[in-house]
Structure formats: C-alpha cells, structure tokens
PDB file of N, CA and C in Angstrom:
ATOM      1  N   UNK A   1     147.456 191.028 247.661  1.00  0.00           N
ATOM      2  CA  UNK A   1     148.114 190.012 246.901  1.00  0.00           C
ATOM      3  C   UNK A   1     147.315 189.722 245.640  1.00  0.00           C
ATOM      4  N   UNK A   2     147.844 189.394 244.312  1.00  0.00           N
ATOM      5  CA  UNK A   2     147.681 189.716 243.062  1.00  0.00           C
ATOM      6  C   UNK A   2     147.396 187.747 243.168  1.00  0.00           C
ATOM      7  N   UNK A   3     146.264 187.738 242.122  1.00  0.00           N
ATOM      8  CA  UNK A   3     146.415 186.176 241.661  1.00  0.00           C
ATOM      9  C   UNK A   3     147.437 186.006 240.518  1.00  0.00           C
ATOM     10  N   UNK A   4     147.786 184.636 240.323  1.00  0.00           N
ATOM     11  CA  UNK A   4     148.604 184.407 239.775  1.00  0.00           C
ATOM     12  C   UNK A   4     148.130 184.316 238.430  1.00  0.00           C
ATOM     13  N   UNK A   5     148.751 184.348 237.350  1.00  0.00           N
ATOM     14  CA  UNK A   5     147.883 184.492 235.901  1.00  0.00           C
ATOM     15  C   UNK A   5     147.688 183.202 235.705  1.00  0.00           C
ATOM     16  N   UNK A   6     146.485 182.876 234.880  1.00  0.00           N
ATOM     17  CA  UNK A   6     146.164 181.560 234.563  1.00  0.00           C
ATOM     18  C   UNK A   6     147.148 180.937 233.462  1.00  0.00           C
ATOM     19  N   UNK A   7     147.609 179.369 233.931  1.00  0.00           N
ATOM     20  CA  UNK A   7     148.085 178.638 233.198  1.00  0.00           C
ATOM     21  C   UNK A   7     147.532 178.483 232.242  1.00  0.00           C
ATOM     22  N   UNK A   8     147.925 178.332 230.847  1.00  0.00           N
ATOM     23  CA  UNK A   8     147.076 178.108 229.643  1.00  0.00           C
ATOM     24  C   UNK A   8     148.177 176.660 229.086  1.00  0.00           C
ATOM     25  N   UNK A   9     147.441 175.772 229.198  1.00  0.00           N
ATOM     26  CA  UNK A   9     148.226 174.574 228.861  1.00  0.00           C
ATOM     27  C   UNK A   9     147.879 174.031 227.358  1.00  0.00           C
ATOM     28  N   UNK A  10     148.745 174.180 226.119  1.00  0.00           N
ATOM     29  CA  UNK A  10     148.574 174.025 225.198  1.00  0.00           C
ATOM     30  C   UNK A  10     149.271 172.544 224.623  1.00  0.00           C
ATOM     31  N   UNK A  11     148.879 171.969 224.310  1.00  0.00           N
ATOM     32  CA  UNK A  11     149.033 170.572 223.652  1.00  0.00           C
ATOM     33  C   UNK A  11     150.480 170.667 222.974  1.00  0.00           C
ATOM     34  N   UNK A  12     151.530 169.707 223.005  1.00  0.00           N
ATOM     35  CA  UNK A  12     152.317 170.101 221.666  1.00  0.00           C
ATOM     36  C   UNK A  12     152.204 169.194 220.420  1.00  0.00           C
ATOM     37  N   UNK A  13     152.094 169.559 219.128  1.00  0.00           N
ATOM     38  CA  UNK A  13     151.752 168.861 218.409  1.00  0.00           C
ATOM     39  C   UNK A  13     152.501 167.860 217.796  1.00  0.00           C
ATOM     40  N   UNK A  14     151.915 166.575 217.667  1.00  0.00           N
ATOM     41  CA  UNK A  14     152.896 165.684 217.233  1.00  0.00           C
ATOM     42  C   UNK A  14     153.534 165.947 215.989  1.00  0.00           C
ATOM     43  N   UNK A  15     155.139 165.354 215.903  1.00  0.00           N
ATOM     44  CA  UNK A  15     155.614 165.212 214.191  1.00  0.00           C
ATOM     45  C   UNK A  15     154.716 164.940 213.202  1.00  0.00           C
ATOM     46  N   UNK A  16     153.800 164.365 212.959  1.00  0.00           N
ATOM     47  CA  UNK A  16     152.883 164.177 211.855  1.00  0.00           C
ATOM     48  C   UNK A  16     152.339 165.581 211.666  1.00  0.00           C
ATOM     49  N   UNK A  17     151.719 166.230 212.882  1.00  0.00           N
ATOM     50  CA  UNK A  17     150.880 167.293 212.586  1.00  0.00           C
ATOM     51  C   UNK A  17     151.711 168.549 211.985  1.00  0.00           C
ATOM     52  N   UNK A  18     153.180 168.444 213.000  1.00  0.00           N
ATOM     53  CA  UNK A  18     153.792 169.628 213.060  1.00  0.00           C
ATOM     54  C   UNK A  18     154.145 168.907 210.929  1.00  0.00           C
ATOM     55  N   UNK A  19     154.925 167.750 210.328  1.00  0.00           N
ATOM     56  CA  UNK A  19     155.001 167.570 209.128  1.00  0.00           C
ATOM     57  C   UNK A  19     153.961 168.155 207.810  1.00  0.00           C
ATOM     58  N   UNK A  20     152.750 168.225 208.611  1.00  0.00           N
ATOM     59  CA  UNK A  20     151.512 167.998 207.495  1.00  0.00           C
ATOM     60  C   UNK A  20     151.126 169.904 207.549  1.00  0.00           C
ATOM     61  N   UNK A  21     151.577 170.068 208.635  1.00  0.00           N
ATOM     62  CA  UNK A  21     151.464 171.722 208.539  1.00  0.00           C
ATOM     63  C   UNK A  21     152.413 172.251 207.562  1.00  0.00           C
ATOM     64  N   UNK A  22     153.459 172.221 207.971  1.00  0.00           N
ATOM     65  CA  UNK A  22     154.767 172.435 206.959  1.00  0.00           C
ATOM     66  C   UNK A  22     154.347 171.943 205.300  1.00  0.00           C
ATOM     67  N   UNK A  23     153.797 170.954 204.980  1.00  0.00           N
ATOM     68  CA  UNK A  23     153.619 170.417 204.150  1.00  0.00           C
ATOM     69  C   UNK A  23     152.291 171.353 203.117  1.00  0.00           C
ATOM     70  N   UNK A  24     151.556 171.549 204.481  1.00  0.00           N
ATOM     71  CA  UNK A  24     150.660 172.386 203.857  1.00  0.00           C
ATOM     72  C   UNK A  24     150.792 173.629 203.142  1.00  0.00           C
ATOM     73  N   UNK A  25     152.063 174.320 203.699  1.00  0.00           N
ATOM     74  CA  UNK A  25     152.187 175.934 203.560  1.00  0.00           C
ATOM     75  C   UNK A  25     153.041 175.447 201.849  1.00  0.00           C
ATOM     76  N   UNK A  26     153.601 174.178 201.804  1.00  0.00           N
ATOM     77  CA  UNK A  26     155.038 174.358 200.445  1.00  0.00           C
ATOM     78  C   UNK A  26     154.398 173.852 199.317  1.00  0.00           C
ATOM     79  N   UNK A  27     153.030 173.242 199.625  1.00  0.00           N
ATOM     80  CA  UNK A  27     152.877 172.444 198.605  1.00  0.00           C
ATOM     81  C   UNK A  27     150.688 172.841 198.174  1.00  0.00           C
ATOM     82  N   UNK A  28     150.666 172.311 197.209  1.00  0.00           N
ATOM     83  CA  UNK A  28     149.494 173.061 196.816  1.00  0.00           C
ATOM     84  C   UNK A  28     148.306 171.249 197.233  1.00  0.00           C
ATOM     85  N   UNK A  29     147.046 171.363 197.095  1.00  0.00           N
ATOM     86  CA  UNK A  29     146.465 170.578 197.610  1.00  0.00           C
ATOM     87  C   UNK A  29     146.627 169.008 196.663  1.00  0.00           C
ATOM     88  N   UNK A  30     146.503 169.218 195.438  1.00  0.00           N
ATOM     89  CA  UNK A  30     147.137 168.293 194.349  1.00  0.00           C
ATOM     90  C   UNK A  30     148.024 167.557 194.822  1.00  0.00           C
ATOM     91  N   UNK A  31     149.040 168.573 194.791  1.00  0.00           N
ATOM     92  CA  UNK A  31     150.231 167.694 194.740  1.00  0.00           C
ATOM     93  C   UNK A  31     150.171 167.107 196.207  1.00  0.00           C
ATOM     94  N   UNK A  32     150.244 167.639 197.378  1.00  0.00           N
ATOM     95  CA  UNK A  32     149.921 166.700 198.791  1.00  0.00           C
ATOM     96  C   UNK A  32     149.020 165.848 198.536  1.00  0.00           C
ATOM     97  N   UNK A  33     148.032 165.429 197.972  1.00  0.00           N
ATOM     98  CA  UNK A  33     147.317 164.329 197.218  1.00  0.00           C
ATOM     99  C   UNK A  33     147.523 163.134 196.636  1.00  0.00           C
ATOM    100  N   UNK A  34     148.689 163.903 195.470  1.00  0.00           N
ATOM    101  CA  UNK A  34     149.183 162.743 194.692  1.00  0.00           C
ATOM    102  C   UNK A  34     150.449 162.915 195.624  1.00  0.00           C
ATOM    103  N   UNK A  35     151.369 163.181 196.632  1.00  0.00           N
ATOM    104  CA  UNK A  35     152.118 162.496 197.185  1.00  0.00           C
ATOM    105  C   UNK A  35     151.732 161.651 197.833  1.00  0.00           C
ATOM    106  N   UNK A  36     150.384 161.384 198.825  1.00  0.00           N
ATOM    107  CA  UNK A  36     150.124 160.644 199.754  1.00  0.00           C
ATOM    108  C   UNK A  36     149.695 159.489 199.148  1.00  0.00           C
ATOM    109  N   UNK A  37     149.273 159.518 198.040  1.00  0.00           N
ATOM    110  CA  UNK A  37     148.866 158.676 196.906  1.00  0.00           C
ATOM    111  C   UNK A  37     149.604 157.949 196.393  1.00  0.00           C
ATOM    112  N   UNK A  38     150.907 158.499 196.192  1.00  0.00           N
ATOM    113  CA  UNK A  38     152.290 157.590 195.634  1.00  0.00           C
ATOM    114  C   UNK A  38     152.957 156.840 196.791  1.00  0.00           C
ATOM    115  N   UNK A  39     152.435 157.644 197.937  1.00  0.00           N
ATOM    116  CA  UNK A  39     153.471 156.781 198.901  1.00  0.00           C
ATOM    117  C   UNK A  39     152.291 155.686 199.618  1.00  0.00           C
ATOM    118  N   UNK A  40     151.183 155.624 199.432  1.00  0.00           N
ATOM    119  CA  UNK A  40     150.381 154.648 199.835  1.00  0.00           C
ATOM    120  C   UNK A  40     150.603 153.131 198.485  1.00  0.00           C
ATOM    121  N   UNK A  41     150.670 153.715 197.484  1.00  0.00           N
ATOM    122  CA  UNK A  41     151.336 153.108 196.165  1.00  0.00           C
ATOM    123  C   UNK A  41     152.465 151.928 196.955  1.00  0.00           C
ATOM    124  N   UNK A  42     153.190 152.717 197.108  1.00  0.00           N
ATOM    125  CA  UNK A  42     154.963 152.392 197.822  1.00  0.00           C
ATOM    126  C   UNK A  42     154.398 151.179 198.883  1.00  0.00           C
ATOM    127  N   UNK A  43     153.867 151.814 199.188  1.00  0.00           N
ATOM    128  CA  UNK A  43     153.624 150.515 201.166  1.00  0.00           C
ATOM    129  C   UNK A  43     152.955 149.405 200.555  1.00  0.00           C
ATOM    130  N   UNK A  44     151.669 149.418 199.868  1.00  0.00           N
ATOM    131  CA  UNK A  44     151.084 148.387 198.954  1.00  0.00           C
ATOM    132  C   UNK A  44     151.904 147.531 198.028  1.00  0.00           C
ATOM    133  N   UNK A  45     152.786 147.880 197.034  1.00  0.00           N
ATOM    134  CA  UNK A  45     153.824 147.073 196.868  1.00  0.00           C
ATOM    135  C   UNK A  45     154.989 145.950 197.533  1.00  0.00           C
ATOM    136  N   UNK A  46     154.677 147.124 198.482  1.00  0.00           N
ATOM    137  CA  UNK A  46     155.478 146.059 199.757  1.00  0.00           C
ATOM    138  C   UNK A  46     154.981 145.174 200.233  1.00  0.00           C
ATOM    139  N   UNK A  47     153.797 145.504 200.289  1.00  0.00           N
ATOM    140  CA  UNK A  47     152.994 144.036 201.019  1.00  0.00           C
ATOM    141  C   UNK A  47     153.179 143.372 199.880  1.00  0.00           C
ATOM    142  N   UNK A  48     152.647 143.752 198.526  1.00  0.00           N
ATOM    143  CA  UNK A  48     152.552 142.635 197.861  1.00  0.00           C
ATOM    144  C   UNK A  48     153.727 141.766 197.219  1.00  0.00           C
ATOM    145  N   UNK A  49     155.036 142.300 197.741  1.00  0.00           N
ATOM    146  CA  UNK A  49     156.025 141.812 196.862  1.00  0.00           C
ATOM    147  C   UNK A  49     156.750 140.491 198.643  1.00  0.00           C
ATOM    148  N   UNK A  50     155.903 141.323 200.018  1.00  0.00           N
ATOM    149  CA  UNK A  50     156.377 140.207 201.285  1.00  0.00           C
ATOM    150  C   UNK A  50     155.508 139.046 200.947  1.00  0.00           C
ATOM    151  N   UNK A  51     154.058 139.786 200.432  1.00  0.00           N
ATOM    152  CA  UNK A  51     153.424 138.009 200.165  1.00  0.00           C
ATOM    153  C   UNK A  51     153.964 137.081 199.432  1.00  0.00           C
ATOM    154  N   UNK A  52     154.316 137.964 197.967  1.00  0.00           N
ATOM    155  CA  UNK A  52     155.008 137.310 196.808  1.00  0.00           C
ATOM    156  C   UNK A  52     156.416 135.880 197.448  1.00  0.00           C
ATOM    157  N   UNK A  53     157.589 137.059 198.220  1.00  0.00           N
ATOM    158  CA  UNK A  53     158.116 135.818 198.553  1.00  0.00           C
ATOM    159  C   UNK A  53     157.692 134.730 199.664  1.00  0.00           C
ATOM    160  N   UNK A  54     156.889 135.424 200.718  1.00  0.00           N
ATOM    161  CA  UNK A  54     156.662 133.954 201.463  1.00  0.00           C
ATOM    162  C   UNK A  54     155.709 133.404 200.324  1.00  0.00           C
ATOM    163  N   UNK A  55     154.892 133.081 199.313  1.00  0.00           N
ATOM    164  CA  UNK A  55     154.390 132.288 199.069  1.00  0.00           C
ATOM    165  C   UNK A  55     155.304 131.384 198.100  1.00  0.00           C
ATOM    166  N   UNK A  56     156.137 132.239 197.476  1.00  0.00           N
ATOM    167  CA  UNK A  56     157.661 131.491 196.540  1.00  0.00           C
ATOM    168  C   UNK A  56     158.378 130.331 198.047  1.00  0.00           C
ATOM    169  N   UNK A  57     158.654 130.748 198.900  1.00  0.00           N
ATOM    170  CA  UNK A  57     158.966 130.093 200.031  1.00  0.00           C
ATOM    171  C   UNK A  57     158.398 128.843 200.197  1.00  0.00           C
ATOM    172  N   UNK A  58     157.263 128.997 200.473  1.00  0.00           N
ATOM    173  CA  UNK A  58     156.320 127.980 200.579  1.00  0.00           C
ATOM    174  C   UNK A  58     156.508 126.895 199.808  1.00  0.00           C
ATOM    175  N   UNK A  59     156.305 127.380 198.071  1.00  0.00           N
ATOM    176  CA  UNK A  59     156.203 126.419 196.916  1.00  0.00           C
ATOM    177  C   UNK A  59     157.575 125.687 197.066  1.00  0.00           C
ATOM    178  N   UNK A  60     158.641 126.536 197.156  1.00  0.00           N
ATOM    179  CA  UNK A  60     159.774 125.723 197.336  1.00  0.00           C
ATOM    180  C   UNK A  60     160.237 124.966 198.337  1.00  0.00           C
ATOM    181  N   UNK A  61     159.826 124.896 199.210  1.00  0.00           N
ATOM    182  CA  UNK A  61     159.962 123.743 200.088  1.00  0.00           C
ATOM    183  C   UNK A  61     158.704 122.534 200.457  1.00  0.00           C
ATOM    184  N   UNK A  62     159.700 121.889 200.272  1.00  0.00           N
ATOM    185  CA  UNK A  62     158.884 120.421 200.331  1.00  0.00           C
ATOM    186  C   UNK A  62     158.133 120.006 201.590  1.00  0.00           C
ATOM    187  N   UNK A  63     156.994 119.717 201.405  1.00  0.00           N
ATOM    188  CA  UNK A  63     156.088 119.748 202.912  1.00  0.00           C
ATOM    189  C   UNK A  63     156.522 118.261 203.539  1.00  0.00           C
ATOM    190  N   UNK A  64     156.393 118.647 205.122  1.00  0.00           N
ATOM    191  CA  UNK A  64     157.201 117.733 206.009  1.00  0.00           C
ATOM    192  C   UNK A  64     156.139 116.833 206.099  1.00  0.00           C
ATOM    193  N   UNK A  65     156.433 115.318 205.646  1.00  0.00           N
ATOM    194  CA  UNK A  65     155.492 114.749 205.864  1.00  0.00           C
ATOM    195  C   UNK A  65     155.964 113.971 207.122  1.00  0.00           C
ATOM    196  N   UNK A  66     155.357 113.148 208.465  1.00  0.00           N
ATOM    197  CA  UNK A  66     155.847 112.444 209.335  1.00  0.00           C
ATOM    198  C   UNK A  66     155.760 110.984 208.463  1.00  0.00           C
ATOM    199  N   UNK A  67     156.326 110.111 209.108  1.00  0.00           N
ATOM    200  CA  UNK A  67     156.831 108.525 208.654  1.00  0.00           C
ATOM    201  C   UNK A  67     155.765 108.113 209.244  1.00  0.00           C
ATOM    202  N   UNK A  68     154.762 107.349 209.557  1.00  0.00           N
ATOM    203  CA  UNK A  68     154.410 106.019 210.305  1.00  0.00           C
ATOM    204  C   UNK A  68     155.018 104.503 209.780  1.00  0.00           C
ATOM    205  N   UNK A  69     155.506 104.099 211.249  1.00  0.00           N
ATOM    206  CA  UNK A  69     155.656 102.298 210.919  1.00  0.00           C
ATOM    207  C   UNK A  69     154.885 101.603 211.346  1.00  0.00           C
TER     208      UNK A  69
END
C-alpha cells in the first residue's frame, strides 16, 4: 500500500492582495503611488468635510440650557 501524497495547503489570498497583484502587473510603480496617494487624498477630505458639518451643526444650534426656580 502506497502513502497518500502530501496535502499541500495553500492560503487563498485575500481581495486586496489578489487587487494589488493585478494592479501590479497594469500599472508602473509611480503611478500605483500616486493612485494610492490620490485616494488617501479622497478619504482625508472626507473626514474633513464630516468634521466641517458636525461642527456647522453644533454652531447652529442653540445650547440647551436647564431652567432653575
């Protein structure tokens, strides 16, 4: 009786990796650079335009003051 061949258990790679491979072969190192660069750009704006309105939020409403009698 013959052993059985060894399992070789290989990882599968996540969407990011399997993306950044693909990415690697179409695009030259620059430009994957300045894309990751523009789109870190993109997300930073965003934060700064969610702070922008909650702090517009803020200014515009009138702070709750309680009554004492």
């Amino acid at each position: 009786m013959q052993a059985a061949p060894p399992v070789r258990a290989t990882a599968r790679p996540s969407v990011t990796t399997a993306l950044r491979a693909v990415e690697s072969l179409l695009m030259s190192g620059g430009q994957r650079t300045a894309r990751r660069n523009a789109w870190t750009s993109v997300l930073e704006d965003r934060r700064r335009a969610k702070d922008r309105s909650e702090a517009e939020r803020a200014l515009q409403d009138p702070p709750h003051t309680a009554r004492t009698s």
